[in-house]
PDB file of N, CA and C in Angstrom:
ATOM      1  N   UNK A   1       3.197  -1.376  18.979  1.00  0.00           N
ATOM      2  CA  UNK A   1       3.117  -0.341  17.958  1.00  0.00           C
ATOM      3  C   UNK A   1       4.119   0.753  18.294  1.00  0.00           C
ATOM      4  N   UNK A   2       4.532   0.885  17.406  1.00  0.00           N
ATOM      5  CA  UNK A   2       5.502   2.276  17.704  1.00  0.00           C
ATOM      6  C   UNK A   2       5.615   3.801  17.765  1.00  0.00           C
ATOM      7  N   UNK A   3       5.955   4.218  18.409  1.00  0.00           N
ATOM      8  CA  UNK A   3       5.127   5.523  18.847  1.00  0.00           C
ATOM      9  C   UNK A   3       5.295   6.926  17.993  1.00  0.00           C
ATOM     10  N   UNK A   4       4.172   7.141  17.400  1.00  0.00           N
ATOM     11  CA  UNK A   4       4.254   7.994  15.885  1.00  0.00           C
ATOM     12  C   UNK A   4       4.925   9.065  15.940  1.00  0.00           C
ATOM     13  N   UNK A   5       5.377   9.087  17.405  1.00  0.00           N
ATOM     14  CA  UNK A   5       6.565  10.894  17.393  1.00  0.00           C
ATOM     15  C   UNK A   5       7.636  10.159  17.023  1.00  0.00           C
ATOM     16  N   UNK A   6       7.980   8.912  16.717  1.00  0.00           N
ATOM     17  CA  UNK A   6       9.028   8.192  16.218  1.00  0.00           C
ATOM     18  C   UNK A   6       9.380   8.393  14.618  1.00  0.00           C
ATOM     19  N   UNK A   7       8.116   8.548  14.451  1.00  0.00           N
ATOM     20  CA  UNK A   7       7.582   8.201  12.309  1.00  0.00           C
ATOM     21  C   UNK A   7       8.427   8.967  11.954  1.00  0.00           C
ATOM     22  N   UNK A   8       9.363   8.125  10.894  1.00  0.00           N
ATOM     23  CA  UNK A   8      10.231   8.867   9.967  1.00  0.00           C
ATOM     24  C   UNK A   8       9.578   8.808   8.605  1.00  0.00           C
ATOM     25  N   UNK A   9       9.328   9.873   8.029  1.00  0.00           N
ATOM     26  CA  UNK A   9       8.316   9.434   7.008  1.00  0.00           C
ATOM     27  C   UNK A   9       9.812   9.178   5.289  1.00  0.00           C
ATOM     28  N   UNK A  10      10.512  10.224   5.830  1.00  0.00           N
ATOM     29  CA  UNK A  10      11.549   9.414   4.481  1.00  0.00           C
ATOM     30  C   UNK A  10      12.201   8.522   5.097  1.00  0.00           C
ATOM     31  N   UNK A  11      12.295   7.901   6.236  1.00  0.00           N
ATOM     32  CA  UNK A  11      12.502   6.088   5.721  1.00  0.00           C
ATOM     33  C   UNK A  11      11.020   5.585   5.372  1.00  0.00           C
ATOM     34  N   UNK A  12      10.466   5.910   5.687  1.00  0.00           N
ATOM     35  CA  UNK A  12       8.927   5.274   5.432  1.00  0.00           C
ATOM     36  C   UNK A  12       8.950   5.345   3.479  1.00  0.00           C
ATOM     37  N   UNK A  13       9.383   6.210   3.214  1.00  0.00           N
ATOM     38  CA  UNK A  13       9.009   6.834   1.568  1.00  0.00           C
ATOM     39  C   UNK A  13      10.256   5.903   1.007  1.00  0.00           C
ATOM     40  N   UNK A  14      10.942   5.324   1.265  1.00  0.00           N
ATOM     41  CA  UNK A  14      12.421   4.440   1.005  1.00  0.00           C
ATOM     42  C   UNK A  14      12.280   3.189   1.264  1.00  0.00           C
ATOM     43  N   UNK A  15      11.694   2.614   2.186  1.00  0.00           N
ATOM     44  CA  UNK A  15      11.012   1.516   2.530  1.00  0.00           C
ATOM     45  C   UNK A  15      10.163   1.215   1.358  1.00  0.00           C
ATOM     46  N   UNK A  16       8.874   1.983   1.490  1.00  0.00           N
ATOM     47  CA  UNK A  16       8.009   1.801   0.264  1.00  0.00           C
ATOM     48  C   UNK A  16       8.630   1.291  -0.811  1.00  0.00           C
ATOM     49  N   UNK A  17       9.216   2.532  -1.317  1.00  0.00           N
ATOM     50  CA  UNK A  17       9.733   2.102  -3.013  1.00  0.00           C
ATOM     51  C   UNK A  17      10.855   0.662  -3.257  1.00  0.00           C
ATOM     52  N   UNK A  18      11.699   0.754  -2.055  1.00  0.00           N
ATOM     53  CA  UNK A  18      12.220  -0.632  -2.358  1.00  0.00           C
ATOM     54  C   UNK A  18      11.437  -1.713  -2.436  1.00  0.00           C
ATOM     55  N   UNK A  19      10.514  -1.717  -1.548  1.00  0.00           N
ATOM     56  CA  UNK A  19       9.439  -2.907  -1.207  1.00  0.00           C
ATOM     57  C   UNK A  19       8.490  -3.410  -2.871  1.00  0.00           C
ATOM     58  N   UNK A  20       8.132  -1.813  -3.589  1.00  0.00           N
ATOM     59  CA  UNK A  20       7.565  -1.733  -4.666  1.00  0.00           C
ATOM     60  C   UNK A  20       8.287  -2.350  -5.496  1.00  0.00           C
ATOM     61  N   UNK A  21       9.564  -2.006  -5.697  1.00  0.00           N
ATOM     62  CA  UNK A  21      10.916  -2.560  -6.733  1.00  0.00           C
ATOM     63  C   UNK A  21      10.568  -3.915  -6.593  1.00  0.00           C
ATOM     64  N   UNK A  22      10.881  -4.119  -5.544  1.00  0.00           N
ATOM     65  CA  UNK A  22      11.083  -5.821  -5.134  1.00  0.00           C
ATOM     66  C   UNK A  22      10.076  -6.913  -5.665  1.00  0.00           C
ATOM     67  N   UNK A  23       8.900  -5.784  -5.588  1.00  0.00           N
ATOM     68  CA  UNK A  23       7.653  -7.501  -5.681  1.00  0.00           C
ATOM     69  C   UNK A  23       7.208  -6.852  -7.196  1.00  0.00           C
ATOM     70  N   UNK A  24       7.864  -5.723  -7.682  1.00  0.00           N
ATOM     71  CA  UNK A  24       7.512  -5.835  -9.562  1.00  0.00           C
ATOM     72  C   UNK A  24       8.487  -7.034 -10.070  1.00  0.00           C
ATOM     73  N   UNK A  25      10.020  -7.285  -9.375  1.00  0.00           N
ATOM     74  CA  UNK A  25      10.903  -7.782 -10.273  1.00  0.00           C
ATOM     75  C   UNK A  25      10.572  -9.058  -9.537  1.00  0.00           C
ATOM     76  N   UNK A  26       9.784  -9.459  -8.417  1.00  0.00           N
ATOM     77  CA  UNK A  26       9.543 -10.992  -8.020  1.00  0.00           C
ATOM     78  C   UNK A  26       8.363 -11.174  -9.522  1.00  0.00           C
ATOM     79  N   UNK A  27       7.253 -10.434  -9.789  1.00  0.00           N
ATOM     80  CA  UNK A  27       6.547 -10.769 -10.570  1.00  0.00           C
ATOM     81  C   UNK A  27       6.914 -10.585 -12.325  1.00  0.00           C
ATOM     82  N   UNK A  28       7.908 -10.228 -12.492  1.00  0.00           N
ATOM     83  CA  UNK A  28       9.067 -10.416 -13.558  1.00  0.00           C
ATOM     84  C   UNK A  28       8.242  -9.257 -14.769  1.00  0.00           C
ATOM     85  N   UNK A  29       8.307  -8.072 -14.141  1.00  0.00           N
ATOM     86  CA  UNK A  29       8.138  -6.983 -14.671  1.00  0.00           C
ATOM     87  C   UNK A  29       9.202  -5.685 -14.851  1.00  0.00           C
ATOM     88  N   UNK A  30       9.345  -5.645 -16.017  1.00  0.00           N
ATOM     89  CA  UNK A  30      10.052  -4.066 -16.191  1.00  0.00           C
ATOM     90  C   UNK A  30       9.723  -2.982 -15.661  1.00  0.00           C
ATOM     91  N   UNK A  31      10.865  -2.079 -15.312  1.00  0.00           N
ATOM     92  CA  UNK A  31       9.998  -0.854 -15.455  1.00  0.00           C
ATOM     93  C   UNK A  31       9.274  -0.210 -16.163  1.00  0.00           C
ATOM     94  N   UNK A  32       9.685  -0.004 -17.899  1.00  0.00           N
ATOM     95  CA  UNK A  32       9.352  -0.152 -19.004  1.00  0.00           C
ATOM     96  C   UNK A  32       7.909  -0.808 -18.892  1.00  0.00           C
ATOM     97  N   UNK A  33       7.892  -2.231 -18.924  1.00  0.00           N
ATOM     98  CA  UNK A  33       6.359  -2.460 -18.961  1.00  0.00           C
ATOM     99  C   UNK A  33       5.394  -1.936 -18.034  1.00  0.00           C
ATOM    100  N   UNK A  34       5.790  -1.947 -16.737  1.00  0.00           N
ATOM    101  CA  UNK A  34       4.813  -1.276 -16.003  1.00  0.00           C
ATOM    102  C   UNK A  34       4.427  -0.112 -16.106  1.00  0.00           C
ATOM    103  N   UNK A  35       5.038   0.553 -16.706  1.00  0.00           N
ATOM    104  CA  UNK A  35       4.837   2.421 -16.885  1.00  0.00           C
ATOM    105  C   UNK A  35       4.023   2.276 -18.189  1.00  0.00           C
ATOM    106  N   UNK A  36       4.804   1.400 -19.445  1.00  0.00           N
ATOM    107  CA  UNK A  36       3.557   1.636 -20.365  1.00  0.00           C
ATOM    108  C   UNK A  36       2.292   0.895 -20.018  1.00  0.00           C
ATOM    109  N   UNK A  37       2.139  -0.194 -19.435  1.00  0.00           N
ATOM    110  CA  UNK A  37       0.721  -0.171 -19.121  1.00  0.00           C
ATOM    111  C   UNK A  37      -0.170   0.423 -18.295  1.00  0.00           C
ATOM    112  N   UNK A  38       0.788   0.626 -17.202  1.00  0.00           N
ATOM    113  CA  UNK A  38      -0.099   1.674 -16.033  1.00  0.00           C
ATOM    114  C   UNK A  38      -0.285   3.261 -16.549  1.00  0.00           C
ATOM    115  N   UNK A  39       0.318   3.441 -17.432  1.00  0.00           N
ATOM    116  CA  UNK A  39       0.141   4.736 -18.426  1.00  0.00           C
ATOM    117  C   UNK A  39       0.582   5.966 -17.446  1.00  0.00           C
ATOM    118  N   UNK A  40       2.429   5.674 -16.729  1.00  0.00           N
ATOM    119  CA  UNK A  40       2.308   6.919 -16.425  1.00  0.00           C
ATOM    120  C   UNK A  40       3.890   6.899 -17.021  1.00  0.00           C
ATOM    121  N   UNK A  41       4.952   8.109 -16.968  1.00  0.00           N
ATOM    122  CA  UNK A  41       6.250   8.087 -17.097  1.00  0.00           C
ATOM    123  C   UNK A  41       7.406   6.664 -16.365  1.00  0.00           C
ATOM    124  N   UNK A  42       8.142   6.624 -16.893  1.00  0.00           N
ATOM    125  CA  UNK A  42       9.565   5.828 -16.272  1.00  0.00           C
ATOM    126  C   UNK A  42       9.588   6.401 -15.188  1.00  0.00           C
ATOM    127  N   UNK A  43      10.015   7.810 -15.595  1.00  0.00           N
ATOM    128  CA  UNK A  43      10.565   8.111 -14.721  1.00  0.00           C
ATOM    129  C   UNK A  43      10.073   8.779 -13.114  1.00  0.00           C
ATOM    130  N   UNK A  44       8.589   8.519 -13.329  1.00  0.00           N
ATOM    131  CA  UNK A  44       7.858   8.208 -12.275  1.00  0.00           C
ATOM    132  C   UNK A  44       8.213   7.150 -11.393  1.00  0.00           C
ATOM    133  N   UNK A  45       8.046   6.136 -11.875  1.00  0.00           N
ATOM    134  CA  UNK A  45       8.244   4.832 -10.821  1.00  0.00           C
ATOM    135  C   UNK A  45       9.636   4.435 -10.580  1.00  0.00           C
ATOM    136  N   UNK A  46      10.541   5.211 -11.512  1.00  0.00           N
ATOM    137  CA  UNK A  46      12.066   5.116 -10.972  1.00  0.00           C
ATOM    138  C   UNK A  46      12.130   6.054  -9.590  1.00  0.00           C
ATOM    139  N   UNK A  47      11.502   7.364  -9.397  1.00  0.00           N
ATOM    140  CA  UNK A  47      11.302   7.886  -8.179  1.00  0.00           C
ATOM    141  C   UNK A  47      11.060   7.293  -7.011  1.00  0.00           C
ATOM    142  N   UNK A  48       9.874   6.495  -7.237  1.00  0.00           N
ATOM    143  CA  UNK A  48       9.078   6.120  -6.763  1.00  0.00           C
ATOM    144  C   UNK A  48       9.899   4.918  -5.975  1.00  0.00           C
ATOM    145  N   UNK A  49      10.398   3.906  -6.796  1.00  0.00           N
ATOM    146  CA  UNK A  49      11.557   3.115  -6.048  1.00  0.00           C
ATOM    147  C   UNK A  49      12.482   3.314  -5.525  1.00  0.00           C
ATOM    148  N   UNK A  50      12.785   4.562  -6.028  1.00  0.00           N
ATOM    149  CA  UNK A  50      14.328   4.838  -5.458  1.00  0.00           C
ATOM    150  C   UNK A  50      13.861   5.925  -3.980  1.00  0.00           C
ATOM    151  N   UNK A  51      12.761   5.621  -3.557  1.00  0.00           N
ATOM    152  CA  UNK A  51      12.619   6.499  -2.735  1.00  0.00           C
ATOM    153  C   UNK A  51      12.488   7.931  -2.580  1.00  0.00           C
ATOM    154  N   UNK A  52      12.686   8.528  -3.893  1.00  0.00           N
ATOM    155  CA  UNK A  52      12.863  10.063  -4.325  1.00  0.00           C
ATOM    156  C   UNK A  52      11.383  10.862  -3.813  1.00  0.00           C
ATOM    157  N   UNK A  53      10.333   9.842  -4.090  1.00  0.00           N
ATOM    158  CA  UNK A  53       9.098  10.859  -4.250  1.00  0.00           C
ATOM    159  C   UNK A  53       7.918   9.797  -3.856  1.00  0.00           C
ATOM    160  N   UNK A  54       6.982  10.331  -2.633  1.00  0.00           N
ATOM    161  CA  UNK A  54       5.998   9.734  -2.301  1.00  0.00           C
ATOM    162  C   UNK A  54       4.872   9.310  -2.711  1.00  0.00           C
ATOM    163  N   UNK A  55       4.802   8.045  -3.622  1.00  0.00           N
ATOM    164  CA  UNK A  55       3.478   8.089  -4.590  1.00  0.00           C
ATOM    165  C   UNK A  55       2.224   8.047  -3.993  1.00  0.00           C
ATOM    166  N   UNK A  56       1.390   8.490  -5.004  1.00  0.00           N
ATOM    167  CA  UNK A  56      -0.002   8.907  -4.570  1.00  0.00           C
ATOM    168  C   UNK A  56      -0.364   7.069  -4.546  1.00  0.00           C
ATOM    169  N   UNK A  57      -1.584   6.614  -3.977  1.00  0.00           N
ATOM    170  CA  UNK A  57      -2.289   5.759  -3.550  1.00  0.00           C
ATOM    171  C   UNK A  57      -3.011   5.169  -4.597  1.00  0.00           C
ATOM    172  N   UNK A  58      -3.255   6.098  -5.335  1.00  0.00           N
ATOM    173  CA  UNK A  58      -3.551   6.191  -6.888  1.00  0.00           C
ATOM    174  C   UNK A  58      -2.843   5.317  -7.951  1.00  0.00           C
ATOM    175  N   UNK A  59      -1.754   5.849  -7.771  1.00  0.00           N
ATOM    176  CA  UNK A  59      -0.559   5.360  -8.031  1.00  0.00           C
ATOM    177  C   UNK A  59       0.005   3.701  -8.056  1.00  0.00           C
ATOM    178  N   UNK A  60      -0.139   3.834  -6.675  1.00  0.00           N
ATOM    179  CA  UNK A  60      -0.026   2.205  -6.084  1.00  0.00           C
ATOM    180  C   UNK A  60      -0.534   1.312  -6.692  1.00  0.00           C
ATOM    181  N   UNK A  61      -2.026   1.991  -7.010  1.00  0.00           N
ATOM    182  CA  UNK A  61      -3.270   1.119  -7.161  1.00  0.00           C
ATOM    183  C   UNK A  61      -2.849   0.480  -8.815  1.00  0.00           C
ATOM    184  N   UNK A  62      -2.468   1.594  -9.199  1.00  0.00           N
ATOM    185  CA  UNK A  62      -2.563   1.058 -11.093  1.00  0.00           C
ATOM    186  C   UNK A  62      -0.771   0.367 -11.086  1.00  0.00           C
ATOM    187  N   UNK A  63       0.161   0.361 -10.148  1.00  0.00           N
ATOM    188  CA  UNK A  63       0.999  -0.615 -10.204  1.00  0.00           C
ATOM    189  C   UNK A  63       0.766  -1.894  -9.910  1.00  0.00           C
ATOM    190  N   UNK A  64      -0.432  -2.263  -9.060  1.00  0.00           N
ATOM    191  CA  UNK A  64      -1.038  -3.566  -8.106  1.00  0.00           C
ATOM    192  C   UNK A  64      -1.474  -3.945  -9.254  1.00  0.00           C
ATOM    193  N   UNK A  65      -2.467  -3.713 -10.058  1.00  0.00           N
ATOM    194  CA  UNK A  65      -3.064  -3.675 -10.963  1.00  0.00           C
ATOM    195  C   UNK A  65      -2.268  -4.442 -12.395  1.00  0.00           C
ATOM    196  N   UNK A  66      -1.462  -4.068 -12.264  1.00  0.00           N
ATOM    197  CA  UNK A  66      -0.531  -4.413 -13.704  1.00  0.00           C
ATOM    198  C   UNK A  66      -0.072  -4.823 -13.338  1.00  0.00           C
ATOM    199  N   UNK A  67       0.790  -5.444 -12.282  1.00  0.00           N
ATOM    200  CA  UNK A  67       1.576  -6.650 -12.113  1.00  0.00           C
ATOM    201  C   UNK A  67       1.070  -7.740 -11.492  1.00  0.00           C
ATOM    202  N   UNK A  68      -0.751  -7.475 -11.130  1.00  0.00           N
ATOM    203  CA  UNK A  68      -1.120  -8.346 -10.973  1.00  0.00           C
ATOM    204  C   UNK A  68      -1.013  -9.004  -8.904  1.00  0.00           C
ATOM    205  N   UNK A  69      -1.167  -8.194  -8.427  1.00  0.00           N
ATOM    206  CA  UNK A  69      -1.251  -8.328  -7.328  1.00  0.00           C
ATOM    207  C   UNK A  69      -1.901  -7.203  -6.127  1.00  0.00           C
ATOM    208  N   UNK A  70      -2.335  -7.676  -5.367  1.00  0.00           N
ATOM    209  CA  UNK A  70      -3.299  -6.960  -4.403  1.00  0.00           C
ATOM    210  C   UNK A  70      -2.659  -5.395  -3.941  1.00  0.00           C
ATOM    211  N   UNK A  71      -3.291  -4.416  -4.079  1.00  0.00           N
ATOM    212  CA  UNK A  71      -2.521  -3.354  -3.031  1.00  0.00           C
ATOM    213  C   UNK A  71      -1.859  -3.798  -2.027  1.00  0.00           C
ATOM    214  N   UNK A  72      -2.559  -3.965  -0.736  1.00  0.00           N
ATOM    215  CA  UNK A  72      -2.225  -4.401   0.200  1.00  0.00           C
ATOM    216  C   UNK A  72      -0.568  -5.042  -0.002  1.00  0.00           C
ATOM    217  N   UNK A  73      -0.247  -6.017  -0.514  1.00  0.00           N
ATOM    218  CA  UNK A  73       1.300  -6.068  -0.636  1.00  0.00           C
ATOM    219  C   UNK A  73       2.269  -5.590  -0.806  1.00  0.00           C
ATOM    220  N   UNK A  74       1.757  -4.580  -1.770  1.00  0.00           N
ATOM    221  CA  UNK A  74       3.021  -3.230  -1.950  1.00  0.00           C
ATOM    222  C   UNK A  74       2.714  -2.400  -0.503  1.00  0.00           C
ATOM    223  N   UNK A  75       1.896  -2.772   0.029  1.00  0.00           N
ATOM    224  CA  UNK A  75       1.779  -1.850   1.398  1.00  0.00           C
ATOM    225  C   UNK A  75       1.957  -2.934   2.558  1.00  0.00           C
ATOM    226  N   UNK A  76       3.007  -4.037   2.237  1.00  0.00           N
ATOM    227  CA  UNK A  76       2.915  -4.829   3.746  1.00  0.00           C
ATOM    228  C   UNK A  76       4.841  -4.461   3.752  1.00  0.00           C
ATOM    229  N   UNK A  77       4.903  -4.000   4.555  1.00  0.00           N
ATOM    230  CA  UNK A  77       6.657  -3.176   4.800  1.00  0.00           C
ATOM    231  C   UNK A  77       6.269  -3.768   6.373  1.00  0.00           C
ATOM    232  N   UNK A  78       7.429  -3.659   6.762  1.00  0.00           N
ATOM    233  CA  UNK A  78       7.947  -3.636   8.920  1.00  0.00           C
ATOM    234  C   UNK A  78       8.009  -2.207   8.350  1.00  0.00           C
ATOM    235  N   UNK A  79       7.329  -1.234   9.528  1.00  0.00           N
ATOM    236  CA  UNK A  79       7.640   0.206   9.841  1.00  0.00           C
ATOM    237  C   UNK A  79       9.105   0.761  10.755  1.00  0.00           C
TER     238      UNK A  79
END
């Protein structure tokens, strides 16, 4: 395990969102669709991928949700 005085939390927040990008467009989702069904802005989850802004958990949950796959995956990254 690596030692948390290490934790970079914006690579951690950049990590995330690519990881998020990645397994919406493996499950062959827009951004577009996911925002209108998860009912929040574009330009939320364009943040959100591009690493700009740390989404709430909340968040996560209603992207897992609509594309149809477990939290836990959008949360399996190497730290």
């Amino acid at each position: 395990m690596e030692d948390i005085g290490k934790f970079n939390e914006e690579k951690f927040v950049k990590l995330l969102g690519a990881h998020v990008s990645k397994v919406r467009k493996s499950r062959g989702y827009s951004q577009d669709r996911v925002c209108l069904e998860a009912g929040f802005a574009r330009g939320t989850l364009s943040k959100i991928e591009n690493g700009m802004v740390e989404p709430k958990i909340t968040t996560l949950a209603k992207i897992s949700l609509t594309i149809g796959v477990p939290l836990k995956k959008l949360l399996d990254i190497e730290l």
